[in-house]
N, C-alpha and C. Protein backbone atom coordinates (compact mmCIF):
# COMPACT_ATOMS: atom_id res chain seq x y z
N UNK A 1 -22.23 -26.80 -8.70
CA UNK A 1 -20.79 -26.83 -8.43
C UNK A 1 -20.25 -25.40 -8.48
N UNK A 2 -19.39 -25.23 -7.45
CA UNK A 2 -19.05 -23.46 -7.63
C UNK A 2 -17.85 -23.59 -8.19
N UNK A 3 -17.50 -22.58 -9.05
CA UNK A 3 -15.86 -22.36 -10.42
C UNK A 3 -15.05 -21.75 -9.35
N UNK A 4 -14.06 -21.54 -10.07
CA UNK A 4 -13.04 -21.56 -9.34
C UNK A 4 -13.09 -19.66 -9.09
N UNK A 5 -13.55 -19.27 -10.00
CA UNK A 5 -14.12 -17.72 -9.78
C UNK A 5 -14.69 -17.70 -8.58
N UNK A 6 -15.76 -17.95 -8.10
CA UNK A 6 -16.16 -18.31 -7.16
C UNK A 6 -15.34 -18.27 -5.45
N UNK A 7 -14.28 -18.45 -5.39
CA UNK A 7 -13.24 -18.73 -4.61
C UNK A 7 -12.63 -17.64 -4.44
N UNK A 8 -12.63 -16.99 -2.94
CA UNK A 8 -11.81 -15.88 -2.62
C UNK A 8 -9.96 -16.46 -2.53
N UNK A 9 -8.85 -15.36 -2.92
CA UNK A 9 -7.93 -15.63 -3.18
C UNK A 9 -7.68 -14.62 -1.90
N UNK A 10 -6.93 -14.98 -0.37
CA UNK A 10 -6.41 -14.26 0.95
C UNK A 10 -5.38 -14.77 1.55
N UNK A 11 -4.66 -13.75 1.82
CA UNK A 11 -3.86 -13.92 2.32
C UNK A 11 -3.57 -14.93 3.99
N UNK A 12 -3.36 -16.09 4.03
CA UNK A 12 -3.53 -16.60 5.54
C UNK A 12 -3.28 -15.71 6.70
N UNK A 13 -4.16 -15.83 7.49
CA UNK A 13 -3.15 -15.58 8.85
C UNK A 13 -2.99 -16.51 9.90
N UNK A 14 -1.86 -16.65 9.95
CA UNK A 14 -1.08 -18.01 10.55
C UNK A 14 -0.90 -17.62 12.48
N UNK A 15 -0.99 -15.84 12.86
CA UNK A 15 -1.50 -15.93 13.73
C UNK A 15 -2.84 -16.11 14.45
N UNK A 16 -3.53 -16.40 13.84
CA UNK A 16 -5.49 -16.74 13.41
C UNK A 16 -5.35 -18.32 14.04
N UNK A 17 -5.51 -18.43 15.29
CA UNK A 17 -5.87 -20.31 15.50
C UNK A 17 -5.98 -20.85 14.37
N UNK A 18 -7.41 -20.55 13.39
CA UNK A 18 -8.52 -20.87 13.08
C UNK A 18 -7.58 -21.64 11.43
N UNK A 19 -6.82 -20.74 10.67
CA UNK A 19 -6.07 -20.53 9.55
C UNK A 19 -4.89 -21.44 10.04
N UNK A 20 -4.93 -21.23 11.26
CA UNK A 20 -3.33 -21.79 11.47
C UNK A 20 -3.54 -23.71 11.48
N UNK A 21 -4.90 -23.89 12.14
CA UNK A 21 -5.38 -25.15 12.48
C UNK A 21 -5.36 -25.66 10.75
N UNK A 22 -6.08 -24.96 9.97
CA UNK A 22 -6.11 -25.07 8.41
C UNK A 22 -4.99 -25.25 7.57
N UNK A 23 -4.13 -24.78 8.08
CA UNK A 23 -2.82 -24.73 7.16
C UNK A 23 -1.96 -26.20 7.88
N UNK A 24 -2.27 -26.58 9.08
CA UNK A 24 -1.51 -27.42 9.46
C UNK A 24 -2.40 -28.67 8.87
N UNK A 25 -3.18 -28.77 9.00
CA UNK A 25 -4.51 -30.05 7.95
C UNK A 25 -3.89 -29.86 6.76
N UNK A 26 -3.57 -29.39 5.97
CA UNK A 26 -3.28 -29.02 4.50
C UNK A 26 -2.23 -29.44 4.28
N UNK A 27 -1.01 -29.12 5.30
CA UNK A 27 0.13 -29.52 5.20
C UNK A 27 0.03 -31.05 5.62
N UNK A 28 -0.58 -31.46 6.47
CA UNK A 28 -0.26 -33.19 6.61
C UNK A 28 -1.11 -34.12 5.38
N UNK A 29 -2.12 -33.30 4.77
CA UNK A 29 -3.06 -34.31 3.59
C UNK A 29 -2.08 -33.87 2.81
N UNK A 30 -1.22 -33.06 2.21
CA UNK A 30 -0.07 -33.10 1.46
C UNK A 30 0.59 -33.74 1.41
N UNK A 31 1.42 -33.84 2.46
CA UNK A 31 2.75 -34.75 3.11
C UNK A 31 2.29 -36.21 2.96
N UNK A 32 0.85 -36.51 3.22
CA UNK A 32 0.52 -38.27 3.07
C UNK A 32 0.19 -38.31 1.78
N UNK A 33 -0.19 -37.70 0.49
CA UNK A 33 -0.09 -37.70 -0.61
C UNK A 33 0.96 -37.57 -0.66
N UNK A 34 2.51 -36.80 -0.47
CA UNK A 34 3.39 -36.69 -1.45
C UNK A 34 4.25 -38.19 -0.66
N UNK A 35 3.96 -38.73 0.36
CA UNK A 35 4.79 -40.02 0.97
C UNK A 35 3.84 -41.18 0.38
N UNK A 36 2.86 -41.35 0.07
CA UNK A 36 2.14 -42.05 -0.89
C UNK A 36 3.65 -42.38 -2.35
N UNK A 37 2.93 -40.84 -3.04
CA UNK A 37 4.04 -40.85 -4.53
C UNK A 37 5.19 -40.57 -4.49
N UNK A 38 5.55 -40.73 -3.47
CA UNK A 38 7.05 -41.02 -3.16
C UNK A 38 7.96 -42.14 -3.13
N UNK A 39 6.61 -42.85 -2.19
CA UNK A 39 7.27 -44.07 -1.93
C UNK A 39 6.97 -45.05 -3.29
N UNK A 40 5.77 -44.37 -3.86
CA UNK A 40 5.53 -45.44 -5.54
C UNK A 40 6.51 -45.11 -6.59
N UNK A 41 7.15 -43.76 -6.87
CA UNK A 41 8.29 -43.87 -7.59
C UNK A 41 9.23 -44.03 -7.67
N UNK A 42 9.68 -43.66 -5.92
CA UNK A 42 11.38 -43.99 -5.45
C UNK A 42 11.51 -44.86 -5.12
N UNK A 43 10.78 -45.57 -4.28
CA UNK A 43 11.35 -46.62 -3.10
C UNK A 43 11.11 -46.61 -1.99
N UNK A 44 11.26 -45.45 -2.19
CA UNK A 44 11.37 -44.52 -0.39
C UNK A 44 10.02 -43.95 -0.25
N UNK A 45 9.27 -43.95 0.82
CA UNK A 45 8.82 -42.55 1.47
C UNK A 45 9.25 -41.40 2.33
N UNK A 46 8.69 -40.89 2.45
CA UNK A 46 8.68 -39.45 3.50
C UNK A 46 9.81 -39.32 4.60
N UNK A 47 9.55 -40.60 5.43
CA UNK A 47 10.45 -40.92 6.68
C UNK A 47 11.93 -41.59 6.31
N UNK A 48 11.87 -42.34 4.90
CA UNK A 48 13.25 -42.88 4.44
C UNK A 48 14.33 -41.25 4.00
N UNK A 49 13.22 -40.19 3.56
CA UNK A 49 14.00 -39.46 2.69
C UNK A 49 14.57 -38.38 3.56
N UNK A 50 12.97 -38.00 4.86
CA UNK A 50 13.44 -36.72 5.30
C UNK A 50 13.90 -37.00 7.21
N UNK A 51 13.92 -38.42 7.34
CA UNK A 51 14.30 -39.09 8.23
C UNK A 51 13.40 -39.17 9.88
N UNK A 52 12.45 -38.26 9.33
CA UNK A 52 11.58 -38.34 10.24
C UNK A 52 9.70 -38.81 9.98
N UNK A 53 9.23 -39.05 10.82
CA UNK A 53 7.87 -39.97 10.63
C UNK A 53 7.03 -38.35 9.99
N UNK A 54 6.08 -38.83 9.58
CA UNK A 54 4.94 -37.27 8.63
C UNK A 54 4.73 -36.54 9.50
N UNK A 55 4.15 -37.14 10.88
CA UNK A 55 3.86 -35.84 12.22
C UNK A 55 4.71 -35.40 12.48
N UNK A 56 6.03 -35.82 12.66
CA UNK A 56 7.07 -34.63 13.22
C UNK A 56 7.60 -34.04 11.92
N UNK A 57 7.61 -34.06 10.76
CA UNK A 57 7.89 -33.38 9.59
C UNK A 57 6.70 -32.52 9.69
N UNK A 58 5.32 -33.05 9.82
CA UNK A 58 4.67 -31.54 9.59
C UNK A 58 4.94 -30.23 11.04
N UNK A 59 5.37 -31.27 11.91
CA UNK A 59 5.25 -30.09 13.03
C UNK A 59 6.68 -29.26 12.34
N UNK A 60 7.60 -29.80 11.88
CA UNK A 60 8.80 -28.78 11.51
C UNK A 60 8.50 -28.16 10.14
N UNK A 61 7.57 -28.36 9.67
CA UNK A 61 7.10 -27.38 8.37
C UNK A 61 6.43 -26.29 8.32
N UNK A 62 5.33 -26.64 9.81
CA UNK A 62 4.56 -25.62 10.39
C UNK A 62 5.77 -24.93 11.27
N UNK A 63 7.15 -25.46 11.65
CA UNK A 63 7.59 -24.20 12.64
C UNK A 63 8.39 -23.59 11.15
N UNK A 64 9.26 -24.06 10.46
CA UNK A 64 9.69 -23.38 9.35
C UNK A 64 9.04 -22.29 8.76
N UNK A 65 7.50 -22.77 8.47
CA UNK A 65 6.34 -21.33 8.03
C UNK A 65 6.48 -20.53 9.19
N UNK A 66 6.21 -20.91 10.12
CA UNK A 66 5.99 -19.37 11.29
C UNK A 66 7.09 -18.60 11.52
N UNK A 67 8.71 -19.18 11.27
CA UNK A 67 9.36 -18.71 11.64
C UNK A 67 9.74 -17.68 10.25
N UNK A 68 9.31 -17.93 9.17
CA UNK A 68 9.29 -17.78 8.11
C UNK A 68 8.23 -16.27 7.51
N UNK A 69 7.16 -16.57 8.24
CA UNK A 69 6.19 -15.84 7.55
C UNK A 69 6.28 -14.58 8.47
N UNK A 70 5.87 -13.55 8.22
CA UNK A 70 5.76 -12.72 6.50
C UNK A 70 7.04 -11.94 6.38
N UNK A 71 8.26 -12.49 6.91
CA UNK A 71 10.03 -11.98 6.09
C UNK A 71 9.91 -12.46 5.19
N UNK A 72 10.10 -13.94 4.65
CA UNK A 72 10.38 -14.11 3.70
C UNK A 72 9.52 -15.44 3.19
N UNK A 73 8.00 -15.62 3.33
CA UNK A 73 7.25 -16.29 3.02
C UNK A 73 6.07 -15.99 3.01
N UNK A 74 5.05 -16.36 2.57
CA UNK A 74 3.28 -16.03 2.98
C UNK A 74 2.81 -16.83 2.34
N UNK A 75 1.82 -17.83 2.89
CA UNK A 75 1.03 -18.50 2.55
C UNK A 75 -0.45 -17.68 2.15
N UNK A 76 -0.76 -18.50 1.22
CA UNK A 76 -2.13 -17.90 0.71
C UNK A 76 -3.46 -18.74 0.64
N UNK A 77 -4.31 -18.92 0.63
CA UNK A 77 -5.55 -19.84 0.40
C UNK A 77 -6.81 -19.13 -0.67
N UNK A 78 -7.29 -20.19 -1.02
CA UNK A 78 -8.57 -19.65 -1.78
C UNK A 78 -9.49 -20.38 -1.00
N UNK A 79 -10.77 -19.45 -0.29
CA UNK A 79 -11.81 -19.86 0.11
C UNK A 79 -13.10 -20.16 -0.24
N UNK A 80 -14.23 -21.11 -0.31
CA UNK A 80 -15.10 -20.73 -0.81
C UNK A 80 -16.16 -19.46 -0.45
N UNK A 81 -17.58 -19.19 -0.59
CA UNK A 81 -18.25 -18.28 -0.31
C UNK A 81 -18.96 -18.74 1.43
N UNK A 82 -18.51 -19.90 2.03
CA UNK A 82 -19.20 -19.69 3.66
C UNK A 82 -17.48 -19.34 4.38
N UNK A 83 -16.70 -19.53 3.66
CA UNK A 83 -15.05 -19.32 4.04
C UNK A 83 -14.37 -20.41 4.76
N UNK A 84 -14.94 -22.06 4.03
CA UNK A 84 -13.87 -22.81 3.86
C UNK A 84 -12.97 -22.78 2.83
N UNK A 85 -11.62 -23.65 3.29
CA UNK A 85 -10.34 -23.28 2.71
C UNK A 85 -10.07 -24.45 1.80
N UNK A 86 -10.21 -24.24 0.68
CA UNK A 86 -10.74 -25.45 -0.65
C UNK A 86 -8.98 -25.73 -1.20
N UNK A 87 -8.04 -24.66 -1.16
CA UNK A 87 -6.51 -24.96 -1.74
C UNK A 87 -5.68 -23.84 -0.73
N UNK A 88 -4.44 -24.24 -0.75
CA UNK A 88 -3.52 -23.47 -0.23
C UNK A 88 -2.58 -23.30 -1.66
N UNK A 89 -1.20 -22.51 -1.31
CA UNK A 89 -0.05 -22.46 -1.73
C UNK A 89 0.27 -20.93 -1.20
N UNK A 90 1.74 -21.09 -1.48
CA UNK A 90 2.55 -20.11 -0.60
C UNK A 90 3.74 -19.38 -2.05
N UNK A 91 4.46 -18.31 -1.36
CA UNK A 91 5.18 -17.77 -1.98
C UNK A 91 6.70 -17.61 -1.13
N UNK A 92 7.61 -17.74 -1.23
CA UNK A 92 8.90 -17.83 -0.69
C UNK A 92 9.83 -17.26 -1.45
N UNK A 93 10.87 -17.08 -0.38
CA UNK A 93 12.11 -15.59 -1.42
C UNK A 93 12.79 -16.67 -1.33
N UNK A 94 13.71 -16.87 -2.49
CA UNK A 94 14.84 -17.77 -2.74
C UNK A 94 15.77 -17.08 -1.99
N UNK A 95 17.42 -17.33 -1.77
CA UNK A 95 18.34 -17.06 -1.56
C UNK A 95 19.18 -15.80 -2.33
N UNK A 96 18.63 -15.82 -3.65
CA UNK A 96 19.17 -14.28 -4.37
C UNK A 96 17.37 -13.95 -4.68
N UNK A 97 16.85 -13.96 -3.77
CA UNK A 97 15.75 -12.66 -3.79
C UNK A 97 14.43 -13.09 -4.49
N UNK A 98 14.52 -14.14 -5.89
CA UNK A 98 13.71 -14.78 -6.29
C UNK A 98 12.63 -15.08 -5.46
N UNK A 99 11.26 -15.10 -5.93
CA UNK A 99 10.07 -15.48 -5.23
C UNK A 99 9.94 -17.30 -5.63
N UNK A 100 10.08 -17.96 -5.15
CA UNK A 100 9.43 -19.37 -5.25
C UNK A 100 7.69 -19.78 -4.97
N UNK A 101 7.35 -20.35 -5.78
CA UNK A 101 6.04 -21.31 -5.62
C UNK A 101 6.10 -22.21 -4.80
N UNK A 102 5.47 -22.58 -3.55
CA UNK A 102 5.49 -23.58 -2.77
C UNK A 102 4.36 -24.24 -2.52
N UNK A 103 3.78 -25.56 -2.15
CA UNK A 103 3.14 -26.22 -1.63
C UNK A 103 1.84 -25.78 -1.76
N UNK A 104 1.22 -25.90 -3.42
CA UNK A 104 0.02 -25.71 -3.83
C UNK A 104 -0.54 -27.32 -3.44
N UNK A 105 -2.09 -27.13 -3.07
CA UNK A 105 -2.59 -28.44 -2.44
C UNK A 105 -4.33 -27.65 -2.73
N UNK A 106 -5.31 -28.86 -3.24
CA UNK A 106 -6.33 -28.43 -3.04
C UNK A 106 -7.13 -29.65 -2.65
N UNK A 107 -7.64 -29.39 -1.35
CA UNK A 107 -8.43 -30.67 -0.97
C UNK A 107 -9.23 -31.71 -1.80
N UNK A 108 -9.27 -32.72 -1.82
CA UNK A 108 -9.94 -33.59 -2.37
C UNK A 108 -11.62 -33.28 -2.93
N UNK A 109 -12.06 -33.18 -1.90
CA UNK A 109 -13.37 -32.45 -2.13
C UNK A 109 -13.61 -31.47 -2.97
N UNK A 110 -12.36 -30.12 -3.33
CA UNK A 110 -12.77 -29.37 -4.21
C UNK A 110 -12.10 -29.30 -5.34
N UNK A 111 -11.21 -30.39 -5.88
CA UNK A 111 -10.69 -30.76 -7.42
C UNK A 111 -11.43 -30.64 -8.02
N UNK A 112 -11.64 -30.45 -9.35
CA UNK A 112 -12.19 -30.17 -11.02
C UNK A 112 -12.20 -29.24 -10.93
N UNK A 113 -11.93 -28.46 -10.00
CA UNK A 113 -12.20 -27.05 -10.73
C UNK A 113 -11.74 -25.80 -10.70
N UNK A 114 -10.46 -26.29 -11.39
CA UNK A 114 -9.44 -25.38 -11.55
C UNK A 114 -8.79 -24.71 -11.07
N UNK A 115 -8.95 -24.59 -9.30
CA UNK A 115 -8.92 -24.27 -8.14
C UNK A 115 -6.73 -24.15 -7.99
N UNK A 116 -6.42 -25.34 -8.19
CA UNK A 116 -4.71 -25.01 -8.99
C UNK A 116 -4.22 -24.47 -9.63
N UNK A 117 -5.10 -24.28 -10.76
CA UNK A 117 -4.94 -22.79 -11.71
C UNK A 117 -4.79 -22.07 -11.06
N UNK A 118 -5.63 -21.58 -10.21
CA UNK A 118 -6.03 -20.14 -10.12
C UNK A 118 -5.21 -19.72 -8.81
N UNK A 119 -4.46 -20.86 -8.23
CA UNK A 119 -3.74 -20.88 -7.20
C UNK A 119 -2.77 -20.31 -7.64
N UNK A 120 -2.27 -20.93 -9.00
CA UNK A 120 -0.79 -20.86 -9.44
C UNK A 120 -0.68 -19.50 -10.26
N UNK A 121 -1.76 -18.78 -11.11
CA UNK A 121 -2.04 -17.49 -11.67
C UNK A 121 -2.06 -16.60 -10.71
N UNK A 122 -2.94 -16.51 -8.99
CA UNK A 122 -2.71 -15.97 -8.16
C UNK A 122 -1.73 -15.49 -7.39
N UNK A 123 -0.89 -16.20 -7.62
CA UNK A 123 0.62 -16.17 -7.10
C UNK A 123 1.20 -15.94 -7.90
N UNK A 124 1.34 -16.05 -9.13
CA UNK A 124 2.53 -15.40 -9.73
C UNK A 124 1.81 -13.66 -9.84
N UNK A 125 0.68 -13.84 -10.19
CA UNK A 125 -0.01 -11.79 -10.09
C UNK A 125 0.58 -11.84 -8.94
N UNK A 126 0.75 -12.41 -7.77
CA UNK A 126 0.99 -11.70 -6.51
C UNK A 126 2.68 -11.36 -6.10
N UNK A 127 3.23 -11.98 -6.95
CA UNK A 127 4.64 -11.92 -6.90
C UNK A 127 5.26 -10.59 -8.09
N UNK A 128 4.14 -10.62 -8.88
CA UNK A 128 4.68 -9.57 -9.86
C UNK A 128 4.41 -7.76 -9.09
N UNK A 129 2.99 -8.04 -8.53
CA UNK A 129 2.35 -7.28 -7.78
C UNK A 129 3.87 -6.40 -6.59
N UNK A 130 4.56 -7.63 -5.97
CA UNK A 130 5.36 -7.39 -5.42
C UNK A 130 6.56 -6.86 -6.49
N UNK A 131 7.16 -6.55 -7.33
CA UNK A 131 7.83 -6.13 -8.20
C UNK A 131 8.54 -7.72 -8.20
N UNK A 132 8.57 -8.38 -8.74
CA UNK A 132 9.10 -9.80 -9.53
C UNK A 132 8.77 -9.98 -10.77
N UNK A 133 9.67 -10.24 -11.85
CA UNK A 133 9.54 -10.43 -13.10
C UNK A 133 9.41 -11.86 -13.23
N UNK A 134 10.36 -12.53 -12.53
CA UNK A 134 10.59 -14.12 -12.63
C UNK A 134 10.21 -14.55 -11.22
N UNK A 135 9.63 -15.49 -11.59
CA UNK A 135 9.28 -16.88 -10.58
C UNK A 135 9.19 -18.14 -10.66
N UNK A 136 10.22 -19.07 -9.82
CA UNK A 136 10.32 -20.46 -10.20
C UNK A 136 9.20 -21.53 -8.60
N UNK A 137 9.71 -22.47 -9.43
CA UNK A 137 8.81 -23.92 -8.73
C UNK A 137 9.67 -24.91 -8.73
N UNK A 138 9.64 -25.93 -7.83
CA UNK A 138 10.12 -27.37 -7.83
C UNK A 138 8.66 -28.04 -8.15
N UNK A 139 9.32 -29.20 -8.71
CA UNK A 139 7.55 -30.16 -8.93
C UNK A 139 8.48 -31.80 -9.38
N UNK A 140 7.48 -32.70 -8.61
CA UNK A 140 8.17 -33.76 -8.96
C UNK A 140 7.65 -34.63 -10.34
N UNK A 141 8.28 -36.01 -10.89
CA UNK A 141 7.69 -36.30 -12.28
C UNK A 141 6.79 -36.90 -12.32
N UNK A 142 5.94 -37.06 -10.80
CA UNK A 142 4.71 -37.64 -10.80
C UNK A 142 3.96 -37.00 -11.01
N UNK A 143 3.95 -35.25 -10.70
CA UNK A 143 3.35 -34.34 -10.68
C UNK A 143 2.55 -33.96 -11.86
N UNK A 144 2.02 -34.70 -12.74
CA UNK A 144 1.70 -34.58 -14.39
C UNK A 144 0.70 -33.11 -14.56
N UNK A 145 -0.20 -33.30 -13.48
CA UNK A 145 -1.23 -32.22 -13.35
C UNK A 145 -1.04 -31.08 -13.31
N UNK A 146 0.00 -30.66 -11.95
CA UNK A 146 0.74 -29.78 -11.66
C UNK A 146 1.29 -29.33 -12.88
N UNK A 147 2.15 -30.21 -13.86
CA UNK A 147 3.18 -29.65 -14.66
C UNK A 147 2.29 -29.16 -15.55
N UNK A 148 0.98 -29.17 -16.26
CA UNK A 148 0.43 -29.17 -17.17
C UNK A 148 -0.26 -27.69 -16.77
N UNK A 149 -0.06 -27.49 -15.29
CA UNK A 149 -0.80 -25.89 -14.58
C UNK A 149 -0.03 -25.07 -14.99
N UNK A 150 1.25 -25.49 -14.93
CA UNK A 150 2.26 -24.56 -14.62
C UNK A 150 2.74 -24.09 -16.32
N UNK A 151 2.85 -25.22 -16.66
CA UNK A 151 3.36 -24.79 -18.16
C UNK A 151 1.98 -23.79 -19.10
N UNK A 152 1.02 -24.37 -18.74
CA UNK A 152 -0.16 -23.18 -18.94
C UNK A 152 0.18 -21.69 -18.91
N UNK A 153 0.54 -21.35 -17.10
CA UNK A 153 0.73 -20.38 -16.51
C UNK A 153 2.19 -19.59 -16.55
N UNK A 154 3.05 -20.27 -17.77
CA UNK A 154 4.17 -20.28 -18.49
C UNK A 154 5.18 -20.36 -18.47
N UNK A 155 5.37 -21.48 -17.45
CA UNK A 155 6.46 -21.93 -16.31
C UNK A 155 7.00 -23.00 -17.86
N UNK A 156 8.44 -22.66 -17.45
CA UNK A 156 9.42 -23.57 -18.47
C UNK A 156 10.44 -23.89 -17.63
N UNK A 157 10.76 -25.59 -18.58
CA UNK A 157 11.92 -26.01 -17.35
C UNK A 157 13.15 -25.57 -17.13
N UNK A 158 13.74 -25.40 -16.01
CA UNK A 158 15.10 -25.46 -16.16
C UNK A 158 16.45 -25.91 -15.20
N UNK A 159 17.68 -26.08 -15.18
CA UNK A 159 18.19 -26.49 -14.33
C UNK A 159 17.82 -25.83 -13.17
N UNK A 160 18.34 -27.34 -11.87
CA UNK A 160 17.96 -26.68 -10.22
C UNK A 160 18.84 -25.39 -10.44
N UNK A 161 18.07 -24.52 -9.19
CA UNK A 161 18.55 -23.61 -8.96
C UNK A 161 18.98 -23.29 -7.26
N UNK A 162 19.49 -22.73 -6.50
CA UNK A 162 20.43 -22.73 -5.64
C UNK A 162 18.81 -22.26 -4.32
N UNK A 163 18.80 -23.50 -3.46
CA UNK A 163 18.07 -22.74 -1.95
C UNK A 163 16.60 -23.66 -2.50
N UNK A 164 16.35 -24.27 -4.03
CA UNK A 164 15.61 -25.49 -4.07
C UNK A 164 15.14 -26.05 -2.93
N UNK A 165 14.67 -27.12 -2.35
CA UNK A 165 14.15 -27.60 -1.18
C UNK A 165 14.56 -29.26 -1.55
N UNK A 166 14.39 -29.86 -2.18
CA UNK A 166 14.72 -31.39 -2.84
C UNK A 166 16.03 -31.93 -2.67
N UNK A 167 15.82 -33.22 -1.76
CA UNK A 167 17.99 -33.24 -1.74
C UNK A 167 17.82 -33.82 -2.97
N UNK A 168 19.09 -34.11 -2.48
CA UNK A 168 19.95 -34.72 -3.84
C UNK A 168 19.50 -36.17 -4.33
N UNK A 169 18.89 -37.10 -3.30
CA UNK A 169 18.54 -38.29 -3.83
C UNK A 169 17.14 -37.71 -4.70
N UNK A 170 16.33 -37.12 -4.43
CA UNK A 170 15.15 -36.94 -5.54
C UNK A 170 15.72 -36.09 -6.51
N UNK A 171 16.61 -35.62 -6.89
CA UNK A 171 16.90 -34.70 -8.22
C UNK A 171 16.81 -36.01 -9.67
N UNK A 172 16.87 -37.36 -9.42
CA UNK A 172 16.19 -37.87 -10.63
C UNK A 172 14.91 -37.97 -11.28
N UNK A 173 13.71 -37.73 -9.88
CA UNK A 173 12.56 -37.32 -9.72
C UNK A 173 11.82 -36.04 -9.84
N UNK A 174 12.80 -35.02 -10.08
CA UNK A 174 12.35 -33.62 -9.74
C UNK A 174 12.38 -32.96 -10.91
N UNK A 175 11.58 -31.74 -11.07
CA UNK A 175 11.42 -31.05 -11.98
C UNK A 175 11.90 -29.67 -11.56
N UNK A 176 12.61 -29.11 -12.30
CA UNK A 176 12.56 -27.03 -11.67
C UNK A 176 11.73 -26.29 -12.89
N UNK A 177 11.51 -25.53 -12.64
CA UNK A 177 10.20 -24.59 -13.80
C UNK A 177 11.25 -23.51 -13.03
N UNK A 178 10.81 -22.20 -14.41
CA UNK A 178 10.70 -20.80 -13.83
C UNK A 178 9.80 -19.92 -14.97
N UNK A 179 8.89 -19.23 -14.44
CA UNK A 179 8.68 -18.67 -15.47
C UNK A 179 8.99 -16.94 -15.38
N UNK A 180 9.62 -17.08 -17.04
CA UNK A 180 10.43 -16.03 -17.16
C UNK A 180 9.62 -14.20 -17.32
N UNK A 181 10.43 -13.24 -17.33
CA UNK A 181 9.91 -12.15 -17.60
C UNK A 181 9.39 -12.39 -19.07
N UNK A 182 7.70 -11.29 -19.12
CA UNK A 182 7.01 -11.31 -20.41
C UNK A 182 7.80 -10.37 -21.22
């Protein structure tokens, strides 16, 4: 089994077919996991909440990233050693400048191994790297795993904060983290 050491931490390139084909797979096995635990805690899924079916939400997630990346977003991946793409997650500027955590995902195939960690440690070095002291996350309360990464990686909760992504019907569901300057 290869550790999560093991795993190159790169920057995507979303003009790359190849990355771009990858990031759009990533984003829809996301989206049918998070419309899965969506629809088991709310009521609702995906299409009740964001009013459209998962394929045309991922095609507007993939145009949001492109239109997005690299002003004020970049997606990142960890690869293994032949340079498949085992997790994603991204970094995003809030509205007052803040870096956000976005849409950490690690394929099925390469869970146990810590591969979220190192997603979520990678990104915040990479946000500090960028001069950022603080960096927050949304995460929902199904998210147990997630929350248990993050609070590791020393994310504490706190009220939403402004340019969030979550309407208003999931804010009974939702979590905000930030973790603060050391």
């Amino acid at each position: 089994m290869t550790s999560a050491g093991e795993f190159s931490f790169v920057s995507a390139d979303l003009g790359q077919a190849g990355d771009l084909a990858v990031f759009r797979q990533l984003n829809d096995a996301y989206l049918a996991w998070m419309d899965g635990e969506l629809a088991r805690v709310t009521g609702k899924g995906l299409q009740d909440i964001v009013g459209m079916d998962r394929a045309r939400y991922v095609d507007l997630t993939m145009e949001v990233a492109l239109a997005a990346v690299p002003h004020t977003a970049q997606v990142y991946f960890l690869r293994d050693g032949s340079g498949r793409v085992a997790a994603m997650g991204g970094l995003r500027t809030l509205p007052d400048g803040t870096p956000e955590i976005v849409r950490i995902f690690t394929l099925p195939e390469f869970r146990g191994r810590g591969l979220g960690a190192r997603m979520v440690n990678e990104l915040v070095a990479q946000a500090e790297t960028d001069g950022h002291a603080v960096v927050r996350l949304d995460t929902g309360v199904f998210m147990r795993s997630a929350q248990k990464i993050y609070e590791a990686a020393g994310f504490r909760r706190r009220e939403p904060y402004p340019g969030a992504e979550p309407p208003e019907f999931l804010q009974p569901f939702w979590i905000y983290m930030e973790r603060p300057a050391a």
